[in-house]
Protein backbone atom coordinates (compact mmCIF):
# COMPACT_ATOMS: atom_id res chain seq x y z
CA UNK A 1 4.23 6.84 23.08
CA UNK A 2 0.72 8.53 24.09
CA UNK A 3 -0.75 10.58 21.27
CA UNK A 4 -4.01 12.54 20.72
CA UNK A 5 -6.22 11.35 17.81
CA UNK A 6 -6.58 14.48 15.76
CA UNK A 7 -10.11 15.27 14.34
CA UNK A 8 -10.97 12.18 11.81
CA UNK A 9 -12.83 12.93 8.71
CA UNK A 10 -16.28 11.17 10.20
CA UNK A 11 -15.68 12.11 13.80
CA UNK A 12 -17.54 14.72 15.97
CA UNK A 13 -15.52 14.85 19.05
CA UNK A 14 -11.73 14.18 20.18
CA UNK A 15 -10.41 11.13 21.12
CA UNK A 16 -7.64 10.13 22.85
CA UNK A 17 -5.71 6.69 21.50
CA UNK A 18 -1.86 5.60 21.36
CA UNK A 19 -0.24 5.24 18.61
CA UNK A 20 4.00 5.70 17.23
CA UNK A 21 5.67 2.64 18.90
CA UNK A 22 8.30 2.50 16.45
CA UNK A 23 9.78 5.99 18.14
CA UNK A 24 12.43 5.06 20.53
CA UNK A 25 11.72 7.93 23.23
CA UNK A 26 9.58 7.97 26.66
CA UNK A 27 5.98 8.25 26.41
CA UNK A 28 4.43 11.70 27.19
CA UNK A 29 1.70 12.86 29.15
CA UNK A 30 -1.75 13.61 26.85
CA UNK A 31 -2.26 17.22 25.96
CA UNK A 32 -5.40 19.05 24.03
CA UNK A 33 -4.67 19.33 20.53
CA UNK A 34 -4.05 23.07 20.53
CA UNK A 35 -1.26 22.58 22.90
CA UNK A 36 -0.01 19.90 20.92
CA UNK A 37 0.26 21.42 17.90
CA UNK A 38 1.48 24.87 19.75
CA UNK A 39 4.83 23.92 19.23
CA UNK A 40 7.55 22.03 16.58
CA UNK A 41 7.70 19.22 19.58
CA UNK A 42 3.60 18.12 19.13
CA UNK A 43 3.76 18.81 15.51
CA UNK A 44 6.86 16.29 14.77
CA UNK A 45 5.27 13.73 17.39
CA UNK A 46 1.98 13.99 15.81
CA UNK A 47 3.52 13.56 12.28
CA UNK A 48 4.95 10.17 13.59
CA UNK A 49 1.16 9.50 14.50
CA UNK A 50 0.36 9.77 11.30
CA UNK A 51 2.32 6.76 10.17
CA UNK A 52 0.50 4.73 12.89
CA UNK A 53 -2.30 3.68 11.64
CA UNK A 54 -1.12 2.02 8.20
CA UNK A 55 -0.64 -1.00 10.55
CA UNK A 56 -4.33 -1.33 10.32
CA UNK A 57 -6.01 -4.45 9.58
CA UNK A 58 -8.30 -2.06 7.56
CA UNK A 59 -5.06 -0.95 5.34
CA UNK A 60 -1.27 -2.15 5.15
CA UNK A 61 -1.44 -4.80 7.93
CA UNK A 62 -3.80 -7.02 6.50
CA UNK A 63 -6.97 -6.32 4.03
CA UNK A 64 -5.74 -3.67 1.73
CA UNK A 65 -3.14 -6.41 0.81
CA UNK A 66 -5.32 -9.68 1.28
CA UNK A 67 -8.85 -8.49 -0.42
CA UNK A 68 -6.73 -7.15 -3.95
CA UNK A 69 -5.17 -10.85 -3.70
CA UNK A 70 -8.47 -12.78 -2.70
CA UNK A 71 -10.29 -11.20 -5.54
CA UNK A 72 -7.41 -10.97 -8.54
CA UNK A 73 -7.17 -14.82 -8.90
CA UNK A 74 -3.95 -15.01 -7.57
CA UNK A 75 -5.76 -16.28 -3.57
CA UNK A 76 -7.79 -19.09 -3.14
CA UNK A 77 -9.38 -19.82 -0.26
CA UNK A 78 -9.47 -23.65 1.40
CA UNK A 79 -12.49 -25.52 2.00
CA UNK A 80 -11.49 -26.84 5.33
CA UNK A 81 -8.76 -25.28 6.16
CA UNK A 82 -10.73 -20.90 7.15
CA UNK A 83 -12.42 -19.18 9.60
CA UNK A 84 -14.72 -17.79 7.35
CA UNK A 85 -12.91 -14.37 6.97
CA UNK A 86 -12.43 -12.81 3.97
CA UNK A 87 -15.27 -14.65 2.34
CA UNK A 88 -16.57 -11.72 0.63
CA UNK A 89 -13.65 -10.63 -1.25
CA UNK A 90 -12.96 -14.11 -2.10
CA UNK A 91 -16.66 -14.19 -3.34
CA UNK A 92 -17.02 -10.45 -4.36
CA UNK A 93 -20.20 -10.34 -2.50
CA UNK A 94 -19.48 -6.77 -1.92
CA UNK A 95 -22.72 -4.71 -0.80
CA UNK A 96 -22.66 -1.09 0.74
CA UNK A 97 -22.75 -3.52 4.07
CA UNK A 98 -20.08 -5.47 3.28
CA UNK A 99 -17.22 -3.51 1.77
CA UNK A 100 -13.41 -2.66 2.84
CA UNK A 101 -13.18 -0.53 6.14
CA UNK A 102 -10.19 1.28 4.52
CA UNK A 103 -12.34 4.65 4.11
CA UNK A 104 -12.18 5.20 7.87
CA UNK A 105 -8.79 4.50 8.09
CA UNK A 106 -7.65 6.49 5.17
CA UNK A 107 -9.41 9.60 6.15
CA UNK A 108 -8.23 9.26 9.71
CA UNK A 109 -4.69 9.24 8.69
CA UNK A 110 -5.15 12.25 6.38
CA UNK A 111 -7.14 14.50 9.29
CA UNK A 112 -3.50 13.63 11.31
CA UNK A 113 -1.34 14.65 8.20
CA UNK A 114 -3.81 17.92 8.08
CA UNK A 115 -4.17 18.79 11.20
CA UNK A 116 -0.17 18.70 10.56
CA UNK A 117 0.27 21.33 8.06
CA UNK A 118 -2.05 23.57 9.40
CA UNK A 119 -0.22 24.33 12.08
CA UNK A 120 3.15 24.70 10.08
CA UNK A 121 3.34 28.54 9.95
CA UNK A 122 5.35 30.35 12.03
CA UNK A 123 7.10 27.67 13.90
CA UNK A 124 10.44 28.16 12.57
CA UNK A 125 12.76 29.94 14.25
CA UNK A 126 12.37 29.20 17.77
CA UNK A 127 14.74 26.77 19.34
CA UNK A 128 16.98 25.85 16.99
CA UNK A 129 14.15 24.68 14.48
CA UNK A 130 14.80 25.82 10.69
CA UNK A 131 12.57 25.89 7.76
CA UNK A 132 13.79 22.97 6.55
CA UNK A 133 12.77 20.72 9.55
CA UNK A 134 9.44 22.19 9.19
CA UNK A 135 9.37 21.64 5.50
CA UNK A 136 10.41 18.39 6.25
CA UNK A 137 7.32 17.30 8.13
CA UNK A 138 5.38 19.11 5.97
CA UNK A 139 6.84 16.70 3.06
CA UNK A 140 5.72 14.02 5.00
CA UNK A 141 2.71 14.65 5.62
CA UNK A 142 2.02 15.47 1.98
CA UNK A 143 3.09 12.09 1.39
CA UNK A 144 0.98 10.40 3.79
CA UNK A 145 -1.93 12.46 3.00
CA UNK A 146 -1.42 11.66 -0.97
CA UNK A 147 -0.77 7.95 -0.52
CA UNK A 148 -4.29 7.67 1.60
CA UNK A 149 -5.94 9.33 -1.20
CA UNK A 150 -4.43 7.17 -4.04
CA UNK A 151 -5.51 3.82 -2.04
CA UNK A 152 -8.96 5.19 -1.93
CA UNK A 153 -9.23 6.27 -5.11
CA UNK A 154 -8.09 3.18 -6.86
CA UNK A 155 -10.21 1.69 -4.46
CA UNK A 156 -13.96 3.46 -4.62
CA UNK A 157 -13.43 4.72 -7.87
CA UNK A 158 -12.91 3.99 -11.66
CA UNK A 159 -9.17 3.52 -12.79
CA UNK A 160 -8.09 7.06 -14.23
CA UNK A 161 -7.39 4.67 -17.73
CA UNK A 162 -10.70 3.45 -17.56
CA UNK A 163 -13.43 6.83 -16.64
CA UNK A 164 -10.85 9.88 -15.30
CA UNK A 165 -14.53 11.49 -15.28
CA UNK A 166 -16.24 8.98 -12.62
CA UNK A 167 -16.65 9.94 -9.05
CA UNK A 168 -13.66 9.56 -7.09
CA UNK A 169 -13.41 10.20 -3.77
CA UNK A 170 -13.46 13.72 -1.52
CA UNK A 171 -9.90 15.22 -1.17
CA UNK A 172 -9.23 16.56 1.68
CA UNK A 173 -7.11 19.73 2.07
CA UNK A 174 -8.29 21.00 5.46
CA UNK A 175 -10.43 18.47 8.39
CA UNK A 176 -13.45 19.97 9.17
CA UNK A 177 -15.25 17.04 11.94
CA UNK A 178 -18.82 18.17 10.79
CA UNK A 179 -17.65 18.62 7.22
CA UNK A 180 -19.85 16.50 4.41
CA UNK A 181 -17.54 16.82 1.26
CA UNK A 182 -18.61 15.41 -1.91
CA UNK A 183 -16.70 12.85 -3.63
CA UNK A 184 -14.42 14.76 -6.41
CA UNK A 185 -13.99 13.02 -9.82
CA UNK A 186 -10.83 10.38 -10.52
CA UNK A 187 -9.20 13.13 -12.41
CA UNK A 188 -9.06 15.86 -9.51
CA UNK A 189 -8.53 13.32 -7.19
CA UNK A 190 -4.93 12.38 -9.33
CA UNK A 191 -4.02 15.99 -9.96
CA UNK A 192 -4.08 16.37 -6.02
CA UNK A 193 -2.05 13.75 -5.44
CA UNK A 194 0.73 14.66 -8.05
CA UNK A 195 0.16 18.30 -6.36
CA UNK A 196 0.97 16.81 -2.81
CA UNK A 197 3.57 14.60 -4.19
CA UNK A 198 5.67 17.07 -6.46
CA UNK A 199 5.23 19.99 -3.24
CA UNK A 200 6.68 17.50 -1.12
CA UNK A 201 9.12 16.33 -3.37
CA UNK A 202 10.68 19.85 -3.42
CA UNK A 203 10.87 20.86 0.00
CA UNK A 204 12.31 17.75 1.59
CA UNK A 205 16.18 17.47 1.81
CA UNK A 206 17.27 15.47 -0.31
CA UNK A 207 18.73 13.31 2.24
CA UNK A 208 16.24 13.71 4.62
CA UNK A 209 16.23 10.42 6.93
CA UNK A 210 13.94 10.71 10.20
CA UNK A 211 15.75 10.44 13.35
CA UNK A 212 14.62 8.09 16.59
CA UNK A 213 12.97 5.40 14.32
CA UNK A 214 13.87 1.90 14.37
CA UNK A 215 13.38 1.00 10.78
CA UNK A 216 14.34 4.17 8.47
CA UNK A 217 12.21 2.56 5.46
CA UNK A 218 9.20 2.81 7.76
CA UNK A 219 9.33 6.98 7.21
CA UNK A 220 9.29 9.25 4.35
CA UNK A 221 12.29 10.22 2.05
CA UNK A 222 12.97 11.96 -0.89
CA UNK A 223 13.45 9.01 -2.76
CA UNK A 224 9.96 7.30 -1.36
CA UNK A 225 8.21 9.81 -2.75
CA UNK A 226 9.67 10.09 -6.55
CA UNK A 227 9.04 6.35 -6.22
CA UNK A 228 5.43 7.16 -5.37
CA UNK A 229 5.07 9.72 -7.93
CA UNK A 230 6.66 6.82 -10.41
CA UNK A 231 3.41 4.59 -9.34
CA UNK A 232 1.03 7.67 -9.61
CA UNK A 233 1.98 8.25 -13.18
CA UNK A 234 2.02 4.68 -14.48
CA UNK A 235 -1.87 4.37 -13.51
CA UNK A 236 -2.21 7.73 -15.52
CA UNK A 237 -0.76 6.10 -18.48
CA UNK A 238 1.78 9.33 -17.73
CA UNK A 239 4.27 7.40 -19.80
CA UNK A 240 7.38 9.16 -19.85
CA UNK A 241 6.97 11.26 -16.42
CA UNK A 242 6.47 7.49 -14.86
CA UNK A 243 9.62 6.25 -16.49
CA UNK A 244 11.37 9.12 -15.52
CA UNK A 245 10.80 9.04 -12.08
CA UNK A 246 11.25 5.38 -12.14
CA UNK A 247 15.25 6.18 -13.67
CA UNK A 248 15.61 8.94 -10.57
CA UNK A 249 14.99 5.90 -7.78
CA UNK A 250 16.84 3.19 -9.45
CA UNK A 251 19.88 5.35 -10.34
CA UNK A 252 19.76 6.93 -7.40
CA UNK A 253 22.19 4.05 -5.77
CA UNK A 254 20.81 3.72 -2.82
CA UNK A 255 19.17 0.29 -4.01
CA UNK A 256 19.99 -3.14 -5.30
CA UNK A 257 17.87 -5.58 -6.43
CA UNK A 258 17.71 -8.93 -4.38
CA UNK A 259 19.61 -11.63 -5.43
CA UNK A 260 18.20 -15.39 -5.23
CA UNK A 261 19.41 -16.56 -2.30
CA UNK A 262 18.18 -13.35 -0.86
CA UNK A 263 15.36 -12.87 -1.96
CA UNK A 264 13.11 -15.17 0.46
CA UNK A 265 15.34 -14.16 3.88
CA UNK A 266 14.25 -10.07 3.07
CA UNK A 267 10.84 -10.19 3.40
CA UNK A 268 11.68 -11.76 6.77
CA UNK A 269 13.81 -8.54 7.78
CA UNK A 270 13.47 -6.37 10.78
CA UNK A 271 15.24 -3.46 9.95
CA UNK A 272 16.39 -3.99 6.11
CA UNK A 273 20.05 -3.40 4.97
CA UNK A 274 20.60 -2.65 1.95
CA UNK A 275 18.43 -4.13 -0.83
CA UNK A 276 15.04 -3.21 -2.47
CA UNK A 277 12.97 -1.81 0.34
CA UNK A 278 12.29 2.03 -0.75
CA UNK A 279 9.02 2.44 1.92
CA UNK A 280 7.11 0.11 3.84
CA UNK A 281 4.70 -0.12 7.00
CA UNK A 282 6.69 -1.65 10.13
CA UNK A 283 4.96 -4.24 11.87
CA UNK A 284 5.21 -4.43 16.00
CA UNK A 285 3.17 -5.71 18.12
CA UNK A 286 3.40 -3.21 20.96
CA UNK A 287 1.57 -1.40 17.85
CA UNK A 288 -1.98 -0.81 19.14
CA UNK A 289 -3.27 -0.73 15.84
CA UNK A 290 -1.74 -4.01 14.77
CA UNK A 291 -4.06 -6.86 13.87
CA UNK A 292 -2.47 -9.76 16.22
CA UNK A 293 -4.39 -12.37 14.91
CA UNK A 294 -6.40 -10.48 12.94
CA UNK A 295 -2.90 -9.12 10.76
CA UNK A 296 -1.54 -10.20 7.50
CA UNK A 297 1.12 -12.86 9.14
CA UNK A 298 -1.65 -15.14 10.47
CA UNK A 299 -3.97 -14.69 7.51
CA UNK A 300 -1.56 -16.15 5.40
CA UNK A 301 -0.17 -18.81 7.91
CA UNK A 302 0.60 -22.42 6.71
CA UNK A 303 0.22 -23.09 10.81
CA UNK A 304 -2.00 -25.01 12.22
CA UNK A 305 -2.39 -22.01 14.80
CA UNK A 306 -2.95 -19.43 11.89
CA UNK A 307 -6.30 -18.30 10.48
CA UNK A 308 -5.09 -19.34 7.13
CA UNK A 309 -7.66 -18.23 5.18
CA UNK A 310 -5.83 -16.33 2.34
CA UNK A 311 -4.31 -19.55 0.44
CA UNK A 312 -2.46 -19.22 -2.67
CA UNK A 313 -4.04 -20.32 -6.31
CA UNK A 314 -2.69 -23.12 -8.18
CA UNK A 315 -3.25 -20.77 -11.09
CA UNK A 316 -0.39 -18.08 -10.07
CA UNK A 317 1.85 -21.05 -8.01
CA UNK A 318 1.80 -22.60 -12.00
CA UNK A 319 3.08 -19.31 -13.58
CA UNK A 320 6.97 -19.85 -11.92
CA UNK A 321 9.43 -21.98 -13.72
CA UNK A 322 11.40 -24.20 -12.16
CA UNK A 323 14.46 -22.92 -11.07
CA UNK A 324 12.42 -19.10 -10.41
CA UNK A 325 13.40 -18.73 -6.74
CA UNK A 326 10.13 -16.51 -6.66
CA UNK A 327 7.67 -19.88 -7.48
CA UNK A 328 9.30 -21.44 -4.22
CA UNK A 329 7.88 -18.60 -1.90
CA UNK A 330 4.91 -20.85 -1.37
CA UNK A 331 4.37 -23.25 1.89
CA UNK A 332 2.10 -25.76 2.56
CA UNK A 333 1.54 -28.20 5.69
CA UNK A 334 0.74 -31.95 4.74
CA UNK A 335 -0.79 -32.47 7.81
CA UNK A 336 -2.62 -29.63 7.47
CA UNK A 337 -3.79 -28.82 3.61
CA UNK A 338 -1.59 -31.52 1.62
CA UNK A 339 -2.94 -29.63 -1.68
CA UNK A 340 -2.95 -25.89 0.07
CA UNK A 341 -0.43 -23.46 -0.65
CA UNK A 342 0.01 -20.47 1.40
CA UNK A 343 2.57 -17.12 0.66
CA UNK A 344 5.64 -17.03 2.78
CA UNK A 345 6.17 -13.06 1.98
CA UNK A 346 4.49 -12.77 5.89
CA UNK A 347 6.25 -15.39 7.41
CA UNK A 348 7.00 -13.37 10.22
CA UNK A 349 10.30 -12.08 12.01
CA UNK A 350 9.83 -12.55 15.54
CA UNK A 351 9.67 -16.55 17.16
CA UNK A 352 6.88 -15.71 19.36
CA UNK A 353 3.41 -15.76 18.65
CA UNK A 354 1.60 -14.05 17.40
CA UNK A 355 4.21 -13.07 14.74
CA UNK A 356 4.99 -9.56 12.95
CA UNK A 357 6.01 -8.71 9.80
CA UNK A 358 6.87 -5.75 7.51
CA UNK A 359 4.35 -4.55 4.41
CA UNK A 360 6.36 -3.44 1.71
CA UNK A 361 4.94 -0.77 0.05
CA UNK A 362 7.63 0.83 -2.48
CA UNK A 363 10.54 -1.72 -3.40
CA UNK A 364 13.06 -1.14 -6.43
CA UNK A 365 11.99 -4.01 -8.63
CA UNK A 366 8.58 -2.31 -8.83
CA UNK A 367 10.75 0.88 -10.41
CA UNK A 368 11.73 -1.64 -12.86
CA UNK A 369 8.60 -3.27 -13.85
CA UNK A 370 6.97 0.91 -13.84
CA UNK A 371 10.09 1.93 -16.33
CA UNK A 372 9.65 -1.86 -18.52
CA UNK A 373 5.54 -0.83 -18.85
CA UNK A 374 6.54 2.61 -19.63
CA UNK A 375 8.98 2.17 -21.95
CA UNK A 376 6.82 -0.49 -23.57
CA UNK A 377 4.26 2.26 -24.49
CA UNK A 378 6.26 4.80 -25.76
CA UNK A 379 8.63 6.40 -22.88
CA UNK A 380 11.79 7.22 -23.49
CA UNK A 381 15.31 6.40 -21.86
CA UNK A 382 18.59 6.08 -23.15
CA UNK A 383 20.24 3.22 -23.40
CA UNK A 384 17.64 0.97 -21.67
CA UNK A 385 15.08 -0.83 -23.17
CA UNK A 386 11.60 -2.91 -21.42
CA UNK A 387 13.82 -6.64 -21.97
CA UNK A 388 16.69 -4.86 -20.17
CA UNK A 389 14.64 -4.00 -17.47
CA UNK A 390 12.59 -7.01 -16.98
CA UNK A 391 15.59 -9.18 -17.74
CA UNK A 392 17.52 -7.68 -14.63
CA UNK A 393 14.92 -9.09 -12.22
CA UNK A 394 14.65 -12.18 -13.60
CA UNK A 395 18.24 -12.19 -13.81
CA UNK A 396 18.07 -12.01 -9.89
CA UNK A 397 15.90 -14.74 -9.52
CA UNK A 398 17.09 -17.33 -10.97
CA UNK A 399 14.37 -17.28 -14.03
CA UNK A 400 15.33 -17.63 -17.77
CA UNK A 401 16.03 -14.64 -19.31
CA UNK A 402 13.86 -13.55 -22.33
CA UNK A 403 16.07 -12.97 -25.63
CA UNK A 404 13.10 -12.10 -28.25
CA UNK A 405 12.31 -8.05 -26.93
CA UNK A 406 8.44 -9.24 -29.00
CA UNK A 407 7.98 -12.04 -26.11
CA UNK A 408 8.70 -10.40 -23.38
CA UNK A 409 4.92 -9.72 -21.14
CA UNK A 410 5.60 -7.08 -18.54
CA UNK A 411 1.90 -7.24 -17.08
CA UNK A 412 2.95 -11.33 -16.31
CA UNK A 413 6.53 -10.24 -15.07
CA UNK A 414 4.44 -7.86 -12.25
CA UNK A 415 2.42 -10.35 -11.68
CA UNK A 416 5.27 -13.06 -10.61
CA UNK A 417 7.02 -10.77 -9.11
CA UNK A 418 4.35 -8.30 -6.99
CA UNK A 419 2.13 -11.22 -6.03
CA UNK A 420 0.62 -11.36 -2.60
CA UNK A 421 1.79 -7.14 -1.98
CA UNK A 422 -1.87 -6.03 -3.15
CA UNK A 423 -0.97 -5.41 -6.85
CA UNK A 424 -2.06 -7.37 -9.99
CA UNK A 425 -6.19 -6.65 -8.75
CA UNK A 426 -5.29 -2.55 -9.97
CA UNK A 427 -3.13 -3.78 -12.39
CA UNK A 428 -6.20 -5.56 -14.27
CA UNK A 429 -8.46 -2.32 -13.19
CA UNK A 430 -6.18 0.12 -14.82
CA UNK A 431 -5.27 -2.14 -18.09
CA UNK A 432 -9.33 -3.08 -18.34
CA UNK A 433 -8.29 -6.76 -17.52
CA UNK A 434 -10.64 -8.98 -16.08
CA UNK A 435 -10.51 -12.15 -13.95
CA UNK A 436 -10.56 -15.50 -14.96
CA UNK A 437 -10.05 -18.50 -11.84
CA UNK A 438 -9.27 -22.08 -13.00
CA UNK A 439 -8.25 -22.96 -9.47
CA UNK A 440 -11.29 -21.64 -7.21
CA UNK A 441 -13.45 -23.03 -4.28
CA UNK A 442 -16.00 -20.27 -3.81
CA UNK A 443 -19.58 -19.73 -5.05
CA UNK A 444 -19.57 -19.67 -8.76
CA UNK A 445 -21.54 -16.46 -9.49
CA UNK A 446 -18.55 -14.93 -9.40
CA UNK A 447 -15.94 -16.95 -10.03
CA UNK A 448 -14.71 -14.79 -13.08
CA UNK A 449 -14.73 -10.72 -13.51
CA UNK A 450 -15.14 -9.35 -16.44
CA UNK A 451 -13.96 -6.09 -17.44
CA UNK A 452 -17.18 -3.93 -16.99
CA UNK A 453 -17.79 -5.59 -13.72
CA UNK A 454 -19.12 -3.19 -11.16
CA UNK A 455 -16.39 -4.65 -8.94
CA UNK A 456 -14.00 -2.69 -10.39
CA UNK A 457 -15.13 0.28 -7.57
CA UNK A 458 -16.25 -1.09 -4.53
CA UNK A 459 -19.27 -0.08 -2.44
CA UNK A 460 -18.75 3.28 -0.15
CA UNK A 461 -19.88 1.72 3.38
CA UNK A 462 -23.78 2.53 4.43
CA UNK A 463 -22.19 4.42 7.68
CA UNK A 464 -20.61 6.60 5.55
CA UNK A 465 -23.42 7.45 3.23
CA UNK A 466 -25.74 8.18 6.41
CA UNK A 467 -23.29 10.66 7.90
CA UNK A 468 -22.73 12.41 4.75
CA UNK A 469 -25.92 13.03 2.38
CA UNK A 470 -23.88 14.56 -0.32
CA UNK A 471 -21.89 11.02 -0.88
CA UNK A 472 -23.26 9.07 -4.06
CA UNK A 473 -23.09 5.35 -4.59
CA UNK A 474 -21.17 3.66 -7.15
CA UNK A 475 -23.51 2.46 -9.73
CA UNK A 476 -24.53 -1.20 -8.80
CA UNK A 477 -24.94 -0.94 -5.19
């Protein structure tokens, strides 16, 4: 389908691109964005546009996922076997030069998801559209708009654990294309994102389920965002609100965790049945903004043919005990890399090449793991307890269950089971972790990251800091 680009947060002109190839219609002729958004027809298509762009390279297709991994410890990076890319989060060389392209692509998506809701009112009414389908998009564009704000946050900024008083990043309500906001602190930055969250929360349906998509996970729901909200609160140390919202998704009953001869076949899915998969980005390649062999599938490719340069660490392959089904998601090719391991959560789902997969972004066993932390620090929930919870996905995976509620590490348990979908590098950020690599091939200044390492928020890119004068620096760069 042909879209318009809606004004971007750095941009100071339209632009025309293509985006939504997961919508199952006939393409439509370009219009000017007033006539676009004239009517419930160019808002709804435009809200699909919005989605579009997690596919980036910049974001859910690739680096978001592959830089948290490269630096955490849990990617390693082989000496022969790389093209040289993603050598500086490997490295943590990060300069204001050389620094995640994920503002851009952030901002872009939330200048879609504004230009969205701005042009709500009054469209109800007229034929045969309610409130509730406009409340609808409105919910997800809330969503999309929070979700871009959380990744930069936890991105650019201090953890809200760590410094809720550091410089976040700007939130931003309304896109103005000569606008030059300045970067709001962690702690505004959160309370905007529960504000988006819990708005959006009430005024979807509670079955709301977009129509004309080929993979429903791919969109917003009700449930997507409590189980966003869950994730907001946990890196507030919002103990019992992230429980609680963690209870809502998993006794909801629309999910079940994987079992172990399941569990390597759905991350392989097209269009998931069933299961864990709560949100997640859809990968296609008819998806301008995919990576082809640029995207997360290749990066992590045990082919000869792939990229291959985000290998797996010895140190996190030796954390699964035998019999885990989750320590055999690892592949290697002898005639390759005899002693390289790569993930096989992007193994692809097509047979040609390049190949496509999903990004899971919200899956039940991360509910979980969110209740089992929570619960651990004081939440609250009848009848369930932080063993229980961890115990159930081990239980599914074929890994010994703990019996001693005093031995039982939930930051490990996320690690085993979230590795290589872009979590344990904020998990260490928010806890005030730090990074220590036994199995490493890169340049030893920073092999290991302490906890007050200014790594912790990256570098905001020159470009950005040229275009907007009232952007400041994190400290180091």
């Amino acid at each position: 389908m042909k879209k318009i680009l809606l004004l971007s947060f750095v941009a100071t002109s339209l632009l025309l691109t293509s985006c939504s190839d997961f919508l199952t219609e006939n393409p439509i002729m370009r219009q000017s964005t007033e006539l676009s958004l004239a009517k419930y027809e160019g808002l709804n298509k435009a809200t699909v546009g919005a989605y579009s762009r997690l596919v980036s390279v910049n974001w859910y297709g690739a680096s978001f996922i592959l830089d948290a991994e490269m630096r955490s410890g849990n990617g390693y990076r082989d000496v022969d076997k790389n093209s040289g890319r993603y050598t500086v989060s490997y490295d943590l060389n990060y300069t204001a030069d050389a620094t995640p392209a994920l503002w851009g692509t952030a901002y872009y998506v939330i200048s879609y998801a504004n230009n969205v809701i701005d042009n709500l009112d009054g469209k109800a009414g007229s034929g045969g559209v309610t409130q509730q389908d406009i409340d609808n998009l409105h919910a997800e564009c809330l969503f999309l708009r929070a979700l871009a704000h959380f990744d930069l946050v936890r991105t650019y900024g201090k953890q809200y654990t760590v410094d809720k008083t550091a410089l976040g990043v700007p939130y931003v309500f309304h896109t103005d294309a000569a606008g030059q906001p300045a970067r709001d602190n962690v702690e505004t930055v959160y309370a905007n994102i529960v504000k988006d969250l819990t708005e959006a929360e009430l005024i979807i349906a509670d079955n709301y389920s977009r129509e004309e998509v080929a993979d429903a996970k791919s969109v917003v729901s009700k449930l997507a965002i409590q189980a966003l909200l869950s994730r907001v609160y946990l890196y507030m140390g919002e103990w019992q609100k992230a429980a609680d919202y963690a209870t809502t998704v998993i006794k909801s009953g629309k999910y079940t965790l994987w079992t172990a001869d399941k569990y390597a076949a759905a991350y392989k899915e097209d269009i998931p049945q069933g299961g864990e998969v709560i949100f997640e980005v859809y990968g296609l390649k008819s998806n301008e903004f995919d990576g082809y062999w640029d995207a997360i599938t290749w990066e992590t490719s045990a082919d000869k043919d792939g990229y291959s340069d985000c290998a797996t660490s010895k140190d996190l392959i030796s954390l699964y005990a035998d019999g885990d089904v989750r320590g055999t998601m690892f592949l290697n090719n002898p005639e390759m890399a005899p002693d390289t391991y790569w993930t096989t959560k992007y193994a692809g789902k097509d047979k040609s090449r390049p190949d496509v997969s999903n990004t899971i972004v919200l899956r039940l066993s991360e509910m979980y793991l969110n209740r089992a932390e929570a619960l651990s620090h004081g939440a609250n929930i009848a009848g369930v307890t932080p063993m229980a919870d961890i115990n159930a996905i081990r239980g599914n995976r074929g890994a010994a269950l703990y019996d001693n509620p005093a031995a039982v590490d939930v930051l490990l348990e996320r690690r085993l089971e979230l590795a290589w979908e872009g979590h344990f590098w904020y998990d260490l950020a928010r806890t005030k972790g730090s990074v220590t690599r036994t199995d490493y091939s890169g340049s030893e200044t920073n092999r290991n990251v302490p906890a007050d390492s200014k790594y912790w928020a990256l570098p905001i890119n020159t470009r950005e800091l040229d275009v907007n004068p009232n952007l400041v620096q994190n400290p180091g760069y």
